[in-house]
Protein backbone atom coordinates (compact mmCIF):
# COMPACT_ATOMS: atom_id res chain seq x y z
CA UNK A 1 71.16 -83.81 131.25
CA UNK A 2 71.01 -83.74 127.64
CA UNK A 3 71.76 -86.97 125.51
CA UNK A 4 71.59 -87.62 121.56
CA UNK A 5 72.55 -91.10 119.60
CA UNK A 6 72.18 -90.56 116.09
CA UNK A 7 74.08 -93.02 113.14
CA UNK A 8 77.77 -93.00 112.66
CA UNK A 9 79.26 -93.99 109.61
CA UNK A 10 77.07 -97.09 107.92
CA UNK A 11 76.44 -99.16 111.18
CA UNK A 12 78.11 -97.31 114.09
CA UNK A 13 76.70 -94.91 116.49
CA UNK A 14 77.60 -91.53 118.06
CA UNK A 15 76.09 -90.75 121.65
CA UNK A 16 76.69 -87.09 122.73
CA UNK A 17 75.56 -86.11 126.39
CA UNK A 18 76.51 -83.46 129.19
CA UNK A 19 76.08 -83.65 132.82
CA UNK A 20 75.28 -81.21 135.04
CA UNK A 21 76.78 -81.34 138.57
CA UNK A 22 75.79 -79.73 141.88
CA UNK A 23 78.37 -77.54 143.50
CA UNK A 24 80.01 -80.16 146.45
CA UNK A 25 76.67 -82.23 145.62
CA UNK A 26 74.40 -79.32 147.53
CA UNK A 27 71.10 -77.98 146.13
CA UNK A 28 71.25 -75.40 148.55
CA UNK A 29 74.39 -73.67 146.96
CA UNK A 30 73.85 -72.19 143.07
CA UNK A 31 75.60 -72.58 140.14
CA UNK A 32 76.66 -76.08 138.42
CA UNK A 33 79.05 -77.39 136.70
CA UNK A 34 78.64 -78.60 132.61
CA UNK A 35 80.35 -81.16 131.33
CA UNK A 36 79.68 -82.26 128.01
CA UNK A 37 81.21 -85.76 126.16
CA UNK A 38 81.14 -87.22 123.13
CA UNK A 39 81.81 -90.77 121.79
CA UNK A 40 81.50 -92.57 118.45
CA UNK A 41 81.50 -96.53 118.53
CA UNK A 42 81.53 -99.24 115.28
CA UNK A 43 80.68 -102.63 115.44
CA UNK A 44 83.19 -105.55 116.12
CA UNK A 45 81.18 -108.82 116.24
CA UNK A 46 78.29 -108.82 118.50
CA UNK A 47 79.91 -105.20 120.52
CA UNK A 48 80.48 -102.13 119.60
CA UNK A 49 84.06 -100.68 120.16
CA UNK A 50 84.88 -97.05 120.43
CA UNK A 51 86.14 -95.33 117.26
CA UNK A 52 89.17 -93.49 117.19
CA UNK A 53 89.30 -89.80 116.34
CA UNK A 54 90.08 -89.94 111.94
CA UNK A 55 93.29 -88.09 111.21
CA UNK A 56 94.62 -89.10 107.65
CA UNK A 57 98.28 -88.23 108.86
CA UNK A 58 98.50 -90.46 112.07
CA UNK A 59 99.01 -94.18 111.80
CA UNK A 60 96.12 -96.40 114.01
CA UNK A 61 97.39 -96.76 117.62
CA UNK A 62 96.21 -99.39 120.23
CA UNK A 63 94.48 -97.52 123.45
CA UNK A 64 97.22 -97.27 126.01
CA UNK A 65 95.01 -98.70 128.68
CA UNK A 66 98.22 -99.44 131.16
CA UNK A 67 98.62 -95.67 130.86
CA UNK A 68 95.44 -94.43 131.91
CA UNK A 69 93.71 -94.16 128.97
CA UNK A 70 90.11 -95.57 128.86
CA UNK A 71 89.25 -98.42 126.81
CA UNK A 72 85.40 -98.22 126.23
CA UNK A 73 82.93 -100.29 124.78
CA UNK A 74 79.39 -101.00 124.34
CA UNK A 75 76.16 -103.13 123.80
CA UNK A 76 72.72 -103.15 123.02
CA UNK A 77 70.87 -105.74 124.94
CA UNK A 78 67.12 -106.30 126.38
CA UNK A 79 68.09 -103.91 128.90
CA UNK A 80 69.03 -100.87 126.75
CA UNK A 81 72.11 -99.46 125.81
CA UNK A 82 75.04 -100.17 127.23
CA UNK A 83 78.33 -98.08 127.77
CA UNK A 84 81.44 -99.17 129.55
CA UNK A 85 84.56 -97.46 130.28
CA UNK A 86 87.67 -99.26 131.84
CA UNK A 87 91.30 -97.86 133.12
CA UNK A 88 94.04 -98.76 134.70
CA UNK A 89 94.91 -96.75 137.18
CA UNK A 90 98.25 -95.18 138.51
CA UNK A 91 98.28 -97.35 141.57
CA UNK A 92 97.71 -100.78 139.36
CA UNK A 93 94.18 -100.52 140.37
CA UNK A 94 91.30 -100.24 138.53
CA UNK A 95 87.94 -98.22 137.58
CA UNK A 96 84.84 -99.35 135.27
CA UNK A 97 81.84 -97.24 135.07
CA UNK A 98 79.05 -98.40 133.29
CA UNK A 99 76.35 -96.39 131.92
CA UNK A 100 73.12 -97.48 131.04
CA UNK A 101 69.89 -95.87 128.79
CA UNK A 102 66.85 -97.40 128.21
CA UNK A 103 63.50 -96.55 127.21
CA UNK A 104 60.95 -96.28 129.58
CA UNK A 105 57.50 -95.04 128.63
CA UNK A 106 57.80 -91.16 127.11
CA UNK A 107 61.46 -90.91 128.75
CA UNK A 108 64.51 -92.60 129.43
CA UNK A 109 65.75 -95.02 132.19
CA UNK A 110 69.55 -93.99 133.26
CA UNK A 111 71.89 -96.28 135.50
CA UNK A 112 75.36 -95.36 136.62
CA UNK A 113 77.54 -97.42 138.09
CA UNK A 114 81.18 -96.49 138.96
CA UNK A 115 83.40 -99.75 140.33
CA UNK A 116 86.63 -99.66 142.15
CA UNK A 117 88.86 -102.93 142.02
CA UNK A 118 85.86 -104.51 142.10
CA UNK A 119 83.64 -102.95 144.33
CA UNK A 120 80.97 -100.87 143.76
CA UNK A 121 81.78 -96.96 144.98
CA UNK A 122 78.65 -95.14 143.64
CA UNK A 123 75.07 -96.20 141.42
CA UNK A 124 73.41 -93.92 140.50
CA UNK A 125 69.97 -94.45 139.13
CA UNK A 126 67.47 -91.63 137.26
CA UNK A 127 65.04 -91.06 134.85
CA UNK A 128 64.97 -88.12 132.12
CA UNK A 129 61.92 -87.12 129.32
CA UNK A 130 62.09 -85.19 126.43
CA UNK A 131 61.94 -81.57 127.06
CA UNK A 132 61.13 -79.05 124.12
């Protein structure tokens, strides 16, 4: 896993990451699968919302959240940083995964936690240092 959070704009952030994923979750089976994400967020009060892509020519739209879109949003607390992700989904229920980063020591503390109407359908909890 690779992650970066470096400045956006005067007092947002960006956090960049990609995941690497076992084939059907085996070790015993090679090759992996990449998946890399990025998201920017600027404050709004004592959160951090997630910016929209800038295009000069479009006029600001609202997340279409009923339509399965993700409306994300994050924090910085005494835990570490924070990163939510909700959506509706097609059935009326819905999905939040959480995802938190935190120092610890020379490396970093990762939680993630993916919820299902409420219930909790995987946590998954790591720990990654800096490789050169």
């Amino acid at each position: 896993m690779d992650v970066v959070i470096r400045p956006f704009r005067h007092s947002g952030f960006a956090i960049e990451w990609v995941n690497v994923t076992l084939v059907d979750g085996r070790r015993d089976v090679p090759g992996g699968r990449r998946r890399a994400l990025a998201l920017a967020f600027v404050p709004m009060g004592e959160h951090f919302v997630e910016a929209p892509a800038y295009d000069p020519f479009r006029e600001r739209e609202e997340v279409p959240v009923t339509q399965g879109q993700p409306l994300r949003w994050a924090l910085l607390d005494e835990k570490g940083l924070w990163v939510h992700s909700f959506v509706v989904l097609d059935d009326g229920r819905f999905e939040l995964q959480s995802y938190l980063r935190a120092p610890d020591g020379d490396g970093l503390r990762l939680v993630f936690e993916r919820i299902e109407d409420g219930t909790v359908v995987r946590r998954i909890e790591g720990r990654a240092v800096r490789a050169e």
